[in-house]
C-alpha atoms as a PDB file:
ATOM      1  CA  UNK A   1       2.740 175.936 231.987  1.00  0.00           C
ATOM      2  CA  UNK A   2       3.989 176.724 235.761  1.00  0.00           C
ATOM      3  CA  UNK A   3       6.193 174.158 236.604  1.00  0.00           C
ATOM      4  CA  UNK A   4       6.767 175.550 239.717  1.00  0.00           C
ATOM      5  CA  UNK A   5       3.303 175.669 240.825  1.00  0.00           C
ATOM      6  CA  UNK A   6       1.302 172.750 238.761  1.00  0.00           C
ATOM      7  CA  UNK A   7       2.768 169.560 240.533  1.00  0.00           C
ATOM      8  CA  UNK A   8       1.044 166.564 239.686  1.00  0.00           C
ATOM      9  CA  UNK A   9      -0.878 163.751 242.055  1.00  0.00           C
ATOM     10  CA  UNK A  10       0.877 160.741 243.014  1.00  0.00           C
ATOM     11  CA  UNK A  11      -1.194 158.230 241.044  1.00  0.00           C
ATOM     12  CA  UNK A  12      -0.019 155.336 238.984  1.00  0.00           C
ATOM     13  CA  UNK A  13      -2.117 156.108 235.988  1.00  0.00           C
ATOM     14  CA  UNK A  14      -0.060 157.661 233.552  1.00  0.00           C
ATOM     15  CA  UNK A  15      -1.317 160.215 230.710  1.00  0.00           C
ATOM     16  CA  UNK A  16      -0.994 158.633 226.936  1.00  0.00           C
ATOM     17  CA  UNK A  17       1.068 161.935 225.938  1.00  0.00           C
ATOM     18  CA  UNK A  18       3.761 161.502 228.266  1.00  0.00           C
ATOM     19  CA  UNK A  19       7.066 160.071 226.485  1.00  0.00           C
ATOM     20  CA  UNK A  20       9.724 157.643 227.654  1.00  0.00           C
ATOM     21  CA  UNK A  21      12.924 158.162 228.828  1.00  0.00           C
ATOM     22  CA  UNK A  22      14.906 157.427 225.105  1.00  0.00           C
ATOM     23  CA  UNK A  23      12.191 159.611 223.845  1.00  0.00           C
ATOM     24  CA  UNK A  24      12.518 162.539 226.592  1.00  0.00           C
ATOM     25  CA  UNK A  25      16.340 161.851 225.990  1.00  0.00           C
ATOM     26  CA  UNK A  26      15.881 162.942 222.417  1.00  0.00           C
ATOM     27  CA  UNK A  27      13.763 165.673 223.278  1.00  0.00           C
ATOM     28  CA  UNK A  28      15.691 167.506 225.930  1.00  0.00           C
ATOM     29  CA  UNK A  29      19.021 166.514 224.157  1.00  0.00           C
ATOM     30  CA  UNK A  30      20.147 165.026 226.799  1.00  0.00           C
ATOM     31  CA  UNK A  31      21.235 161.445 227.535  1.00  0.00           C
ATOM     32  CA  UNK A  32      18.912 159.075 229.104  1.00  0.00           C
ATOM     33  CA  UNK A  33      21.999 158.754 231.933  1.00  0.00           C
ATOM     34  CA  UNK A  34      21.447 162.021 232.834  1.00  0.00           C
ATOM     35  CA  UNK A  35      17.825 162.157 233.125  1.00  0.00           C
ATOM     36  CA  UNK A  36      18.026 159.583 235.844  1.00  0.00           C
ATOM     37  CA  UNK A  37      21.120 161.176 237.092  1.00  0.00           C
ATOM     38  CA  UNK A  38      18.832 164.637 237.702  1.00  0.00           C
ATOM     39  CA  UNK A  39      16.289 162.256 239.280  1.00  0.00           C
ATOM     40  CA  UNK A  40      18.663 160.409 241.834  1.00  0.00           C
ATOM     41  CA  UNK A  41      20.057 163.866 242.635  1.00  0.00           C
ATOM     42  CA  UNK A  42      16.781 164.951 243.619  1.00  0.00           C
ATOM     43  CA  UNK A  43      16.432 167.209 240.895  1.00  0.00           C
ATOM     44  CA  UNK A  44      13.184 166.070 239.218  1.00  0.00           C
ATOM     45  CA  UNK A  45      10.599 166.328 242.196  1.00  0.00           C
ATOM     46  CA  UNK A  46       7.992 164.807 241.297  1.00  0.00           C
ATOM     47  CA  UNK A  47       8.029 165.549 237.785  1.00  0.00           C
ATOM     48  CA  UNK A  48       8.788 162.162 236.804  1.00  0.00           C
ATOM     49  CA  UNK A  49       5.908 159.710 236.400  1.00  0.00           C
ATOM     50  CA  UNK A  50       6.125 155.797 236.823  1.00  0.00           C
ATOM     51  CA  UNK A  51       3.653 153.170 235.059  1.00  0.00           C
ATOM     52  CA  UNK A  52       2.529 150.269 236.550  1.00  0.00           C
ATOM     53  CA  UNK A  53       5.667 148.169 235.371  1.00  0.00           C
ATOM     54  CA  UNK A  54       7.977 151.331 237.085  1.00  0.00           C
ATOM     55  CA  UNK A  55       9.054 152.738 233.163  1.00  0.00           C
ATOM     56  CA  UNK A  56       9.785 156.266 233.640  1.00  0.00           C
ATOM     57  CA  UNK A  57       7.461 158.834 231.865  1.00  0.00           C
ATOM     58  CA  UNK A  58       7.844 162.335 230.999  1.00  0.00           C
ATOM     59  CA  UNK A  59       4.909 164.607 230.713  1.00  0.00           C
ATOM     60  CA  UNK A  60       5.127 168.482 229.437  1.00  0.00           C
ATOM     61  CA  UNK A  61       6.181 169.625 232.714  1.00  0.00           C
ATOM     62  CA  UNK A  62       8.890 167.201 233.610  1.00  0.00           C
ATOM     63  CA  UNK A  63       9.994 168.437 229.763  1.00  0.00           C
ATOM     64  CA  UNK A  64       9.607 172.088 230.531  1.00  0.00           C
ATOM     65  CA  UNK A  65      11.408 171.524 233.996  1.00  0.00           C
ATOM     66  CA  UNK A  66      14.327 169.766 232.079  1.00  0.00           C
ATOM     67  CA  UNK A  67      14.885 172.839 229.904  1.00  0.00           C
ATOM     68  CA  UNK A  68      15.394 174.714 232.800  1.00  0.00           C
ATOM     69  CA  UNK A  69      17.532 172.480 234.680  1.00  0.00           C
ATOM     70  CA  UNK A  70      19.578 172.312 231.455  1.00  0.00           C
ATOM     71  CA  UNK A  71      19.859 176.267 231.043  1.00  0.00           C
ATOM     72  CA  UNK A  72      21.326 176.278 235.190  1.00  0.00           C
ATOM     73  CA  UNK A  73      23.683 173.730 234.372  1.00  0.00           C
ATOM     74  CA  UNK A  74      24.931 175.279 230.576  1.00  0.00           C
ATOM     75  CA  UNK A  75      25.689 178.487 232.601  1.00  0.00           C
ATOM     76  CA  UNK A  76      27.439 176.940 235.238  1.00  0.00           C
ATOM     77  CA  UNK A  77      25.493 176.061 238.320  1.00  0.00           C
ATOM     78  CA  UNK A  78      26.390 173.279 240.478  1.00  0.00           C
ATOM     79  CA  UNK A  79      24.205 170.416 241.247  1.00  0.00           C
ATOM     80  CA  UNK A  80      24.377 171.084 244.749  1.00  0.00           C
ATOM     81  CA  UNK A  81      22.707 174.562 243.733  1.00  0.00           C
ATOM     82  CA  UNK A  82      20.247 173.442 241.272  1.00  0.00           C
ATOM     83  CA  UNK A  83      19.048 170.707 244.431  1.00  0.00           C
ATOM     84  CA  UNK A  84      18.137 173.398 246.731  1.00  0.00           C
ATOM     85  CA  UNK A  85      16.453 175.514 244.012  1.00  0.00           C
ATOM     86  CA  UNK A  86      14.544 172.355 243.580  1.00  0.00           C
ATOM     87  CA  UNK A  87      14.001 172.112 247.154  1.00  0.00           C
ATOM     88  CA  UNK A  88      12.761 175.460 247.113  1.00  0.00           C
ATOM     89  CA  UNK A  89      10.103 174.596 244.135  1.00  0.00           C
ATOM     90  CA  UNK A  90       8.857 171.250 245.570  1.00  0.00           C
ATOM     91  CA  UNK A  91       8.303 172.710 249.109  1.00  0.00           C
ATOM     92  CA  UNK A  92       5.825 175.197 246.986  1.00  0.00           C
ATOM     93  CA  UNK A  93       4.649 178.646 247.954  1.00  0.00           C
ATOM     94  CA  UNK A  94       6.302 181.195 251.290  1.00  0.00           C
ATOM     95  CA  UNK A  95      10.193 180.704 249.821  1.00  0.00           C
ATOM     96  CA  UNK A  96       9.956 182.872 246.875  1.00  0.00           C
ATOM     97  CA  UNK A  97      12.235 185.119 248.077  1.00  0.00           C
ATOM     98  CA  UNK A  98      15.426 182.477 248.714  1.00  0.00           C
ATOM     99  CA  UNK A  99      14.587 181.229 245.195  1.00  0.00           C
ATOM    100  CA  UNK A 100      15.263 184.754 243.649  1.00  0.00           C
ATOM    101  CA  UNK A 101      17.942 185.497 245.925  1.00  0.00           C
ATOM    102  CA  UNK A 102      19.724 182.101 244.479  1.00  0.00           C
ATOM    103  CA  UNK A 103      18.572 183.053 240.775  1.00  0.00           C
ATOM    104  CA  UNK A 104      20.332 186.495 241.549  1.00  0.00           C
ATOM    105  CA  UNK A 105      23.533 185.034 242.778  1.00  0.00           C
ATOM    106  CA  UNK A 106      23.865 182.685 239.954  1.00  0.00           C
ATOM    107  CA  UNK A 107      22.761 185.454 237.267  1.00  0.00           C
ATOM    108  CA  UNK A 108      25.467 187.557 238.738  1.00  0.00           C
ATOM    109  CA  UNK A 109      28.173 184.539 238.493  1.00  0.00           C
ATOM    110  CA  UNK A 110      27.061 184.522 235.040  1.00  0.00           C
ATOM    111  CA  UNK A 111      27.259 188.101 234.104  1.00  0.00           C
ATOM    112  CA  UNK A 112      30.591 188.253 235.383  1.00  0.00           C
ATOM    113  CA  UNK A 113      31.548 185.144 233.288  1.00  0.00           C
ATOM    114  CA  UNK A 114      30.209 186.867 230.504  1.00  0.00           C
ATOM    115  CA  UNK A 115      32.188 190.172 230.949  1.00  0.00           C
ATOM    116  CA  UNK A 116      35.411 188.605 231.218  1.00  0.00           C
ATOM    117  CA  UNK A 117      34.857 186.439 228.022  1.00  0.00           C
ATOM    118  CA  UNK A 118      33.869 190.033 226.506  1.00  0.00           C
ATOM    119  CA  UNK A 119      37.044 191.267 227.033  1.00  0.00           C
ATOM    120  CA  UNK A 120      38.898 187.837 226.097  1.00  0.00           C
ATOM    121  CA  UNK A 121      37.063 188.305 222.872  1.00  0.00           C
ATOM    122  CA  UNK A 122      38.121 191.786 222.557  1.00  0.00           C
ATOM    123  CA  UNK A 123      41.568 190.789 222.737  1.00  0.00           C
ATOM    124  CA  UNK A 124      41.459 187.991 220.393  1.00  0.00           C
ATOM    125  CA  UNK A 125      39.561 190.444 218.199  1.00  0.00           C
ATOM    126  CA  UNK A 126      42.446 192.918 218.185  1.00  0.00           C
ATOM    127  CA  UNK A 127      44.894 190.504 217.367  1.00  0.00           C
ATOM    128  CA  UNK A 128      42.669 189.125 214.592  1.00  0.00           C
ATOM    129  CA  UNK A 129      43.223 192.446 213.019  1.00  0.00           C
ATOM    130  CA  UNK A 130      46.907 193.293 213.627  1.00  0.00           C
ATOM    131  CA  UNK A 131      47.032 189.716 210.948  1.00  0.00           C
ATOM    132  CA  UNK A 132      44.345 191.307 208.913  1.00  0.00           C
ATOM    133  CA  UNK A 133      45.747 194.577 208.383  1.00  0.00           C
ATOM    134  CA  UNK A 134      49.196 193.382 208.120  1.00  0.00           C
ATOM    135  CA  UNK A 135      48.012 190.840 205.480  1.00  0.00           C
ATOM    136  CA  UNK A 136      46.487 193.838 203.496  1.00  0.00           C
ATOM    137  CA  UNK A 137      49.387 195.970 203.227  1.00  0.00           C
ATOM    138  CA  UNK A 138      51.731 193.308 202.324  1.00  0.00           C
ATOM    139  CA  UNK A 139      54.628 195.648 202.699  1.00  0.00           C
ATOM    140  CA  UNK A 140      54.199 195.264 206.575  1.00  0.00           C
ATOM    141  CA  UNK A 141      55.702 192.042 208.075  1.00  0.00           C
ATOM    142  CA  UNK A 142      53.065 190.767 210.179  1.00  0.00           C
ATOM    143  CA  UNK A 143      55.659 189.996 212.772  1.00  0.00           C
ATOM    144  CA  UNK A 144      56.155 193.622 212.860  1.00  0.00           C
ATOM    145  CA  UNK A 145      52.677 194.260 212.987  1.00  0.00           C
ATOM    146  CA  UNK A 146      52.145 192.065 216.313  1.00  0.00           C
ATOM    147  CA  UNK A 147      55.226 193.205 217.941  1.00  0.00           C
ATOM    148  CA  UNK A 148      53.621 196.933 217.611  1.00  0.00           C
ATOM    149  CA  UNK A 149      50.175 195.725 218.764  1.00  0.00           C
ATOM    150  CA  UNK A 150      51.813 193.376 221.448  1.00  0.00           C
ATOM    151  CA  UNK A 151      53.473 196.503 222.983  1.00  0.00           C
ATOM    152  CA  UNK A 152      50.425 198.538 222.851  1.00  0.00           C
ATOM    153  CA  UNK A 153      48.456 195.963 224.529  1.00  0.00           C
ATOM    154  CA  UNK A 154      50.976 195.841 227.063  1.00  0.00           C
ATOM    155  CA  UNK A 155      51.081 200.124 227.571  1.00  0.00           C
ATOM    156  CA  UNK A 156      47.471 199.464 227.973  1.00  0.00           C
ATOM    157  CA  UNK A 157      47.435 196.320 230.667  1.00  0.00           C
ATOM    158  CA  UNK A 158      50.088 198.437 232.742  1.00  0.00           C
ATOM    159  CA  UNK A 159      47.696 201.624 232.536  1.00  0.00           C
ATOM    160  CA  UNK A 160      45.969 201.747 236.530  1.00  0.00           C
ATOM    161  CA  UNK A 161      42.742 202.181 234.495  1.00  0.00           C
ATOM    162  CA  UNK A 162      42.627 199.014 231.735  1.00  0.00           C
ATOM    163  CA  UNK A 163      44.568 196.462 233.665  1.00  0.00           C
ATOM    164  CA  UNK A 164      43.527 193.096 231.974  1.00  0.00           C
ATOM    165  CA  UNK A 165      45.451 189.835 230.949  1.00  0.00           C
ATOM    166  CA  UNK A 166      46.947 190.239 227.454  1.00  0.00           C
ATOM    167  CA  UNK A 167      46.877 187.332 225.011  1.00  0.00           C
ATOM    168  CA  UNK A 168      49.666 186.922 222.223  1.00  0.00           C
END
């Protein structure tokens, strides 16, 4: 299914496979707060069908749009971003390029994000071990241990070449 492309007619009648909002909710794992939340922030397009009696229904593209909405948002993107991207989408075909070009941006924003907690995690790693080893050769004190690693962490964040923050 394109959801970018496949936008649906303005008519009333709604499909029988379409879901409500407690059961879109449940779906997308989201709250049913935040489903209208996406649609008052212009998020939704026109994803979001009405019935007669104005209950919200959600078809498999309003669904499928969700889980993309939801991936921006895990990984950081601000609403303010994730309306013009939907801007972008609902105005349909010619803007391709300003939708990749935000995509980029934010996948670059996230790839740094990602590097940095890589080297967090490194560091956490090595001082996981400095315990470990140090528990296994009980004859080292494992305050000794971590004073040793703590000053070789702190030769290396002083080196021009592997500056980065050092966690004790």
């Amino acid at each position: 299914l394109d959801f970018e492309r496949a936008r649906r007619a303005s008519v009333r009648r709604v499909a029988d496979d379409t879901l409500t909002i407690a059961e879109a909710a449940r779906r997308t794992g989201l709250s049913a707060h935040t489903l209208r939340y996406y649609e008052q922030q212009g998020l939704m397009l026109d994803w979001v069908e009405r019935t007669d009696s104005t209950h919200r229904r959600y078809g498999d593209g309003a669904i499928a749009w969700i889980g993309f909405l939801t991936k921006l948002r895990a990984t950081g993107m601000p609403i303010r971003r994730m309306r013009r991207y939907a801007e972008l989408v609902g105005a349909g075909e010619g803007n391709e390029v300003e939708r990749l070009a935000l995509l980029d941006e934010h996948r670059a924003t996230v790839r740094a994000r990602l590097d940095s907690l890589e080297g967090n995690l490194a560091e956490i790693e090595a001082k996981a071990a400095v315990y470990r080893d140090a528990l296994a050769n009980a004859s080292t004190p494992v305050s000794s241990a971590e004073s040793a690693q703590s000053r070789a962490a702190a030769a290396r964040s002083s080196s021009p070449s592997t500056r980065s923050a050092t966690a004790h």
